[in-house]
Structures are given as structure tokens and as C-alpha cells.
C-alpha atoms as a PDB file:
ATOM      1  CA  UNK A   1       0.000   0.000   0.000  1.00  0.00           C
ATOM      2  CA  UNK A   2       1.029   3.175  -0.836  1.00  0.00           C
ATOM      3  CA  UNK A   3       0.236   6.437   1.773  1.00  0.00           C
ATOM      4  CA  UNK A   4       1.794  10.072   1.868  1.00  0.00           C
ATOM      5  CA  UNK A   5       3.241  11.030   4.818  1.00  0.00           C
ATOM      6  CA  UNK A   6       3.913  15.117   6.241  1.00  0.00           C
ATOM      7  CA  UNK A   7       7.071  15.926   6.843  1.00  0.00           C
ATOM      8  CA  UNK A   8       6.950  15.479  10.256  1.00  0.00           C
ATOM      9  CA  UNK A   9       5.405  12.072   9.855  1.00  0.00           C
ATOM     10  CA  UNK A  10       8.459  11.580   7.102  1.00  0.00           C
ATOM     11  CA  UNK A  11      10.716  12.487  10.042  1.00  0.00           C
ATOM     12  CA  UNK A  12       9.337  10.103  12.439  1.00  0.00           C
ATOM     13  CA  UNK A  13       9.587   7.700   9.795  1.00  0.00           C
ATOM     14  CA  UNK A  14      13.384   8.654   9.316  1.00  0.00           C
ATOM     15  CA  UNK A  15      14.633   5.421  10.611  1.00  0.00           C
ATOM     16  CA  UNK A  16      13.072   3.191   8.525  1.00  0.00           C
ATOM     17  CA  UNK A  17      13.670   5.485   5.651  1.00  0.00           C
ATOM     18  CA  UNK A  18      17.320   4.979   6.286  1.00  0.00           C
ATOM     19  CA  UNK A  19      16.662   1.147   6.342  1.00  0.00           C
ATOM     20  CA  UNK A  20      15.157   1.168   3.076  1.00  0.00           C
ATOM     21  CA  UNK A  21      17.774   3.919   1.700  1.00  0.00           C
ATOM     22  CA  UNK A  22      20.889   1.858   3.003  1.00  0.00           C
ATOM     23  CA  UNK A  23      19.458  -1.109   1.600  1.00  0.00           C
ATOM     24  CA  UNK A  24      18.431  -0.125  -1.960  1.00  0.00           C
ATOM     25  CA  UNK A  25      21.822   2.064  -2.664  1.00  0.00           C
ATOM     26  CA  UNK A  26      24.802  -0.144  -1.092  1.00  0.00           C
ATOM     27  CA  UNK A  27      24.903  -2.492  -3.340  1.00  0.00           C
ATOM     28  CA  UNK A  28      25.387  -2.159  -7.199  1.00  0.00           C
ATOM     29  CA  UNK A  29      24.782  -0.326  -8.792  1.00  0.00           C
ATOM     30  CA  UNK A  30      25.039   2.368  -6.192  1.00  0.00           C
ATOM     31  CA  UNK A  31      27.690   1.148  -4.439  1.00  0.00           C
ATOM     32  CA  UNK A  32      27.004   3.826  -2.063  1.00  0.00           C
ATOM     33  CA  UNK A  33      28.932   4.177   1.016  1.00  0.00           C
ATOM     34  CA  UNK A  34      28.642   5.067   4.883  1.00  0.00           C
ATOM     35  CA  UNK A  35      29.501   8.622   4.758  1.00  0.00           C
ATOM     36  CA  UNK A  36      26.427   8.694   1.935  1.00  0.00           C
ATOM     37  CA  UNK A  37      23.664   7.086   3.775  1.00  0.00           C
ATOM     38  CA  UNK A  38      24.765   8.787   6.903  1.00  0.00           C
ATOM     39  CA  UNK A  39      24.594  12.585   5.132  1.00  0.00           C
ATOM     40  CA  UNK A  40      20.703  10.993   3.853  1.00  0.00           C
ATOM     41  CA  UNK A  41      20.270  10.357   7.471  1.00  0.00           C
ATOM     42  CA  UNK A  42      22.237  13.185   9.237  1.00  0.00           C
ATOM     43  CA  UNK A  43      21.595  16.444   6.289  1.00  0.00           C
ATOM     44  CA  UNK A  44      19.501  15.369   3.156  1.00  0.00           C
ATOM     45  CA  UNK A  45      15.919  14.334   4.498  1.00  0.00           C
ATOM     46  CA  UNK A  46      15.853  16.506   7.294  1.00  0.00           C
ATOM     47  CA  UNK A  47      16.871  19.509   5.246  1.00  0.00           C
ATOM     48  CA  UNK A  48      14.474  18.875   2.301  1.00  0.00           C
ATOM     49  CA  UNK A  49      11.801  17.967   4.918  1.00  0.00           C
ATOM     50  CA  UNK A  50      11.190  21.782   5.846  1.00  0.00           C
ATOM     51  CA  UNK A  51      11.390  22.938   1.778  1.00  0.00           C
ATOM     52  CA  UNK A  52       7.895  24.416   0.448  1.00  0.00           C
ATOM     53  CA  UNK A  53       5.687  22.144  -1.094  1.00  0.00           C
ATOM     54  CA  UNK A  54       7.383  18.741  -0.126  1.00  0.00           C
ATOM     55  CA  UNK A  55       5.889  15.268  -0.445  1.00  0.00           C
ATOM     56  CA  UNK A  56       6.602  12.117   0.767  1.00  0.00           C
ATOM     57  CA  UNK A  57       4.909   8.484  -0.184  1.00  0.00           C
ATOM     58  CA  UNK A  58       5.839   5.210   1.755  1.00  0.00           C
ATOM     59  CA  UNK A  59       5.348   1.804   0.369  1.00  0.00           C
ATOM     60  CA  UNK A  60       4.421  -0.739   2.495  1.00  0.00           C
ATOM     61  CA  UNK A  61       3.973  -4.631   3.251  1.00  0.00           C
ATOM     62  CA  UNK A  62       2.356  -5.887   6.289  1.00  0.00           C
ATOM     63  CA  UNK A  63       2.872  -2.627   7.852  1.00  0.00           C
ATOM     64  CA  UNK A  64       6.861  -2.683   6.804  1.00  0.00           C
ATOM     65  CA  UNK A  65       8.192   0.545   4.901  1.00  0.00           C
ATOM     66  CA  UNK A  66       9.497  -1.735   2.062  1.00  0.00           C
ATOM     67  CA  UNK A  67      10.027   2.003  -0.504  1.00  0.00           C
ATOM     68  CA  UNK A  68       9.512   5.295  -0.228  1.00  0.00           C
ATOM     69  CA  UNK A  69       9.700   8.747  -2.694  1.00  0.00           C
ATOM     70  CA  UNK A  70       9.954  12.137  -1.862  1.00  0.00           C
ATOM     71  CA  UNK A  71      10.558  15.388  -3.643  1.00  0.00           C
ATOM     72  CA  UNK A  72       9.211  19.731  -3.358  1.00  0.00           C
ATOM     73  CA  UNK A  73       9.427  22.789  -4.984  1.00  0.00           C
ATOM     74  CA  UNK A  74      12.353  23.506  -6.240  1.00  0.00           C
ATOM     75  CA  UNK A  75      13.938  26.959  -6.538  1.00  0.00           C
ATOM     76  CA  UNK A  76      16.518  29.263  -7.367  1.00  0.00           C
ATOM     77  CA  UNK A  77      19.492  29.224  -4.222  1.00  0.00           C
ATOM     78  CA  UNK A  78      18.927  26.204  -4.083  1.00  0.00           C
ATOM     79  CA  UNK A  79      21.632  23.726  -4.969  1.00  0.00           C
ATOM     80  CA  UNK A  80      20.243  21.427  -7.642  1.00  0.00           C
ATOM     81  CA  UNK A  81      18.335  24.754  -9.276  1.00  0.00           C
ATOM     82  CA  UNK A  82      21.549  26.050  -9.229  1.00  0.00           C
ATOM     83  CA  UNK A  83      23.489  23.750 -10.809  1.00  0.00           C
ATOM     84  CA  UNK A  84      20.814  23.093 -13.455  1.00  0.00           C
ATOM     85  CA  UNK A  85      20.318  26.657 -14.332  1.00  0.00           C
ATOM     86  CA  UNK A  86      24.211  27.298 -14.635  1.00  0.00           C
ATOM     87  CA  UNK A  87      23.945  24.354 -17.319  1.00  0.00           C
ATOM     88  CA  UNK A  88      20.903  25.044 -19.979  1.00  0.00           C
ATOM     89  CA  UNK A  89      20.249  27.605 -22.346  1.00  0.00           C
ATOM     90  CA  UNK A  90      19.048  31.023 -20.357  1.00  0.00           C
ATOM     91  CA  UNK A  91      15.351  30.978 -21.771  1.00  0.00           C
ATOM     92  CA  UNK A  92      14.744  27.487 -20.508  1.00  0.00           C
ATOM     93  CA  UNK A  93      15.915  28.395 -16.911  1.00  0.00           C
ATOM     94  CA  UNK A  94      14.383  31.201 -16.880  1.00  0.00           C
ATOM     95  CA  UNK A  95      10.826  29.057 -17.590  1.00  0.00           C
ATOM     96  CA  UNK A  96      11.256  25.542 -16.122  1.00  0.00           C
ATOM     97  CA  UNK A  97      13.920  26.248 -13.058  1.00  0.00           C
ATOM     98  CA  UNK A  98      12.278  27.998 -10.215  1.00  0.00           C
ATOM     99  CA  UNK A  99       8.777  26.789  -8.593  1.00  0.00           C
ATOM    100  CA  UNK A 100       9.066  23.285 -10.124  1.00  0.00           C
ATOM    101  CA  UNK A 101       8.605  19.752  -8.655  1.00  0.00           C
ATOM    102  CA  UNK A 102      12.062  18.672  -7.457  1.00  0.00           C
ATOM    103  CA  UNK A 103      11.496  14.867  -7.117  1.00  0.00           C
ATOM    104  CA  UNK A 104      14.309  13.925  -5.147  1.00  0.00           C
ATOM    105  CA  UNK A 105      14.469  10.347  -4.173  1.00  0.00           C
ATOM    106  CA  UNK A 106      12.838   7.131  -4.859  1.00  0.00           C
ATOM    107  CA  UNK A 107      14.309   3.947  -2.778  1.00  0.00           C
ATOM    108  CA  UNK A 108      12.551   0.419  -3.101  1.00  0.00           C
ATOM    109  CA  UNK A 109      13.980  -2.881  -1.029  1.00  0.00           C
ATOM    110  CA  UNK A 110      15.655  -4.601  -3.445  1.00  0.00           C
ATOM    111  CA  UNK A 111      13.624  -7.893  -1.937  1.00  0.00           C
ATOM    112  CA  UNK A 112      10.325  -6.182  -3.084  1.00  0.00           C
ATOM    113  CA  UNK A 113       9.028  -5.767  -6.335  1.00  0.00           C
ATOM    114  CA  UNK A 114      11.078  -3.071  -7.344  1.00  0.00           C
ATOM    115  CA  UNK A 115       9.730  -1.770 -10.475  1.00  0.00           C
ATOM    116  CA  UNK A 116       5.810  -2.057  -9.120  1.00  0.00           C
ATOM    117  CA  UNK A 117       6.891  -0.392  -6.336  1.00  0.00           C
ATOM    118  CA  UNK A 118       9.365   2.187  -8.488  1.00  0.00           C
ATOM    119  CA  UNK A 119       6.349   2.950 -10.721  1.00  0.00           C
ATOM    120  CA  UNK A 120       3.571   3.143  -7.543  1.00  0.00           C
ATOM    121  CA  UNK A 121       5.552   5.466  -5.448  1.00  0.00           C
ATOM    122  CA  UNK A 122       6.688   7.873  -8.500  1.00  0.00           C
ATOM    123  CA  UNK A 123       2.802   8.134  -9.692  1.00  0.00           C
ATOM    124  CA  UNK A 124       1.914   8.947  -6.160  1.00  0.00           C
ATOM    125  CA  UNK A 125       4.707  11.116  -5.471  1.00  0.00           C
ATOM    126  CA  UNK A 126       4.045  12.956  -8.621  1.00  0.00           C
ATOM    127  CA  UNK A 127       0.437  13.117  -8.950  1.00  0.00           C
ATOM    128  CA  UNK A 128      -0.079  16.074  -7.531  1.00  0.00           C
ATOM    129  CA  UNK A 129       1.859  19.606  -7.863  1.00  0.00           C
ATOM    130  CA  UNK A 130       2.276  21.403  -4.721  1.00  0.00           C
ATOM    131  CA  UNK A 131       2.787  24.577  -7.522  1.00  0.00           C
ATOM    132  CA  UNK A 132      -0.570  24.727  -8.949  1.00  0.00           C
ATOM    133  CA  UNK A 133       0.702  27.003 -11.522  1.00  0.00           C
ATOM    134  CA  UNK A 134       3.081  24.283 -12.987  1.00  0.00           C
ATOM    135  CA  UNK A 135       0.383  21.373 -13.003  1.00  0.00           C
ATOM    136  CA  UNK A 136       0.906  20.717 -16.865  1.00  0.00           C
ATOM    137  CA  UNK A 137       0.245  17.612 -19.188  1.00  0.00           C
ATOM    138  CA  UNK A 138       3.132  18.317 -21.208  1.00  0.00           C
ATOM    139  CA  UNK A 139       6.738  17.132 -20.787  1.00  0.00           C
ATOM    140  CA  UNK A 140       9.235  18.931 -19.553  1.00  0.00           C
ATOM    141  CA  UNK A 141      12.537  19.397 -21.197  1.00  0.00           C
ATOM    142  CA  UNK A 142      14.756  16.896 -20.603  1.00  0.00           C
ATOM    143  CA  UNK A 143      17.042  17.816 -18.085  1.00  0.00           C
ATOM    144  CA  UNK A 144      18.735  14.667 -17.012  1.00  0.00           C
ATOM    145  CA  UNK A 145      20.477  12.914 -19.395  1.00  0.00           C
ATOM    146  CA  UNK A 146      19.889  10.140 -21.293  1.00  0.00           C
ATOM    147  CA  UNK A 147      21.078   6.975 -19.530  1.00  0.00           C
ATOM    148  CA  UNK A 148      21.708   8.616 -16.676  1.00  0.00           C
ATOM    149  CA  UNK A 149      20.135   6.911 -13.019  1.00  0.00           C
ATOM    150  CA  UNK A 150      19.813   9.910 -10.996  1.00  0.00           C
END
């Protein structure tokens, strides 16, 4: 079942959250270290908990937290805004960076079904824009590149 959770519940939660994140990105491909699931735990979460407009689904099974997504409203001073504005053309920062969904993370057990759970928690995650103004049926550009699993 998949539920959103505030951020206060998603810092309650932070625990299991960590389970879930230190089990999904230590092994490969992630290879993620210590130091990495400790900033999630320590900086990351708890920082992007108290950002306007965030959102937060859990998956669970039999009352386990088996995945979880979260993202918010991204803008400008912000570091990923930043760094993506600093990279495109002007004219497409200056329309798509600043007051749009920053979706964040998305961490499923590897022992669940990971691409049901993947594709549940994104939908969920997504469905709704805390920036009413951006709501929008069409795509936006594509910012990440291809092949990339960020």
C-alpha cells in the first residue's frame, strides 16, 4: 500500500527510511557508502523535509516501509536549481527552473518488487503539484540525461 506522509510524519519515519535507503543504494549499482547514507540520514531528508511544497509516499507490506519517494518545490538558491540553471540555455531556466517539482528520491527494497513499487511510489509522489501554476500535461525538457540513473 502506498500512503503520503507530512514531513513530520516523514521524520518520524526517518529510521526506517534509512533502512530502506541503506538497503536499496549499497549495493550495485550504487555502491554507495557510509559517509552517503549517513549525510541521507544526518543532512539530506531533514533539510528537504522543511522545503515548500514537499511530499513524501511510503510503500508498504504488512505494515513494513518496504520504498519510499519524496521530492518539493524547487527553486533558485537552491543547490540542484543552481546547478541546473548554470547548465541550460538562459530561456529554458528562466521558464522551467524555479517553482518546479524537485522529485528527489525514490528507494525500493531490493527484496520487493522493485519496479511495481518504483512505478507506484513515482505516480503517487508525482500526482499532484504542490505549484498549482506548474500542473501541466506536457513534458518537460529533458534535463537529465539520457542513460543517466539519478
Amino acid at each position: 500500500m502506498i500512503t503520503e506522509v507530512s514531513s513530520a510524519e516523514a521524520l518520524w519515519l526517518l529510521p526506517e527510511l534509512v533502512d530502506v535507503y541503506l538497503t536499496a543504494f549499497t549495493v550495485p549499482p550504487y555502491n554507495e557508502d557510509e559517509t552517503s547514507v549517513a549525510r541521507f540520514r544526518d543532512e539530506q531528508l531533514v533539510t528537504h523535509a522543511r522545503r515548500e511544497g514537499f511530499r513524501c509516499v511510503v510503500a508498504r507490506d504488512d505494515g513494513r516501509i518496504v520504498g519510499f519517494a519524496y521530492g518539493y518545490t524547487g527553486r533558485r538558491g537552491q543547490w540542484w536549481s543552481d546547478h541546473v540553471a548554470e547548465r541550460v540555455p538562459q530561456e529554458l531556466a528562466e521558464r522551467w527552473v524555479d517553482g518546479h517539482i524537485e522529485f528527489v528520491e525514490l528507494a525500493v527494497h531490493p527484496d520487493f518488487s522493485a519496479k511495481a513499487s518504483a512505478g507506484r511510489c513515482t505516480t503517487r509522489c508525482s500526482t499532484v503539484s504542490p505549484t498549482p501554476a506548474r500542473r501541466s500535461c506536457r513534458p518537460g525538457p529533458r534535463l537529465i540525461p539520457r542513460g543517466c540513473s539519478t
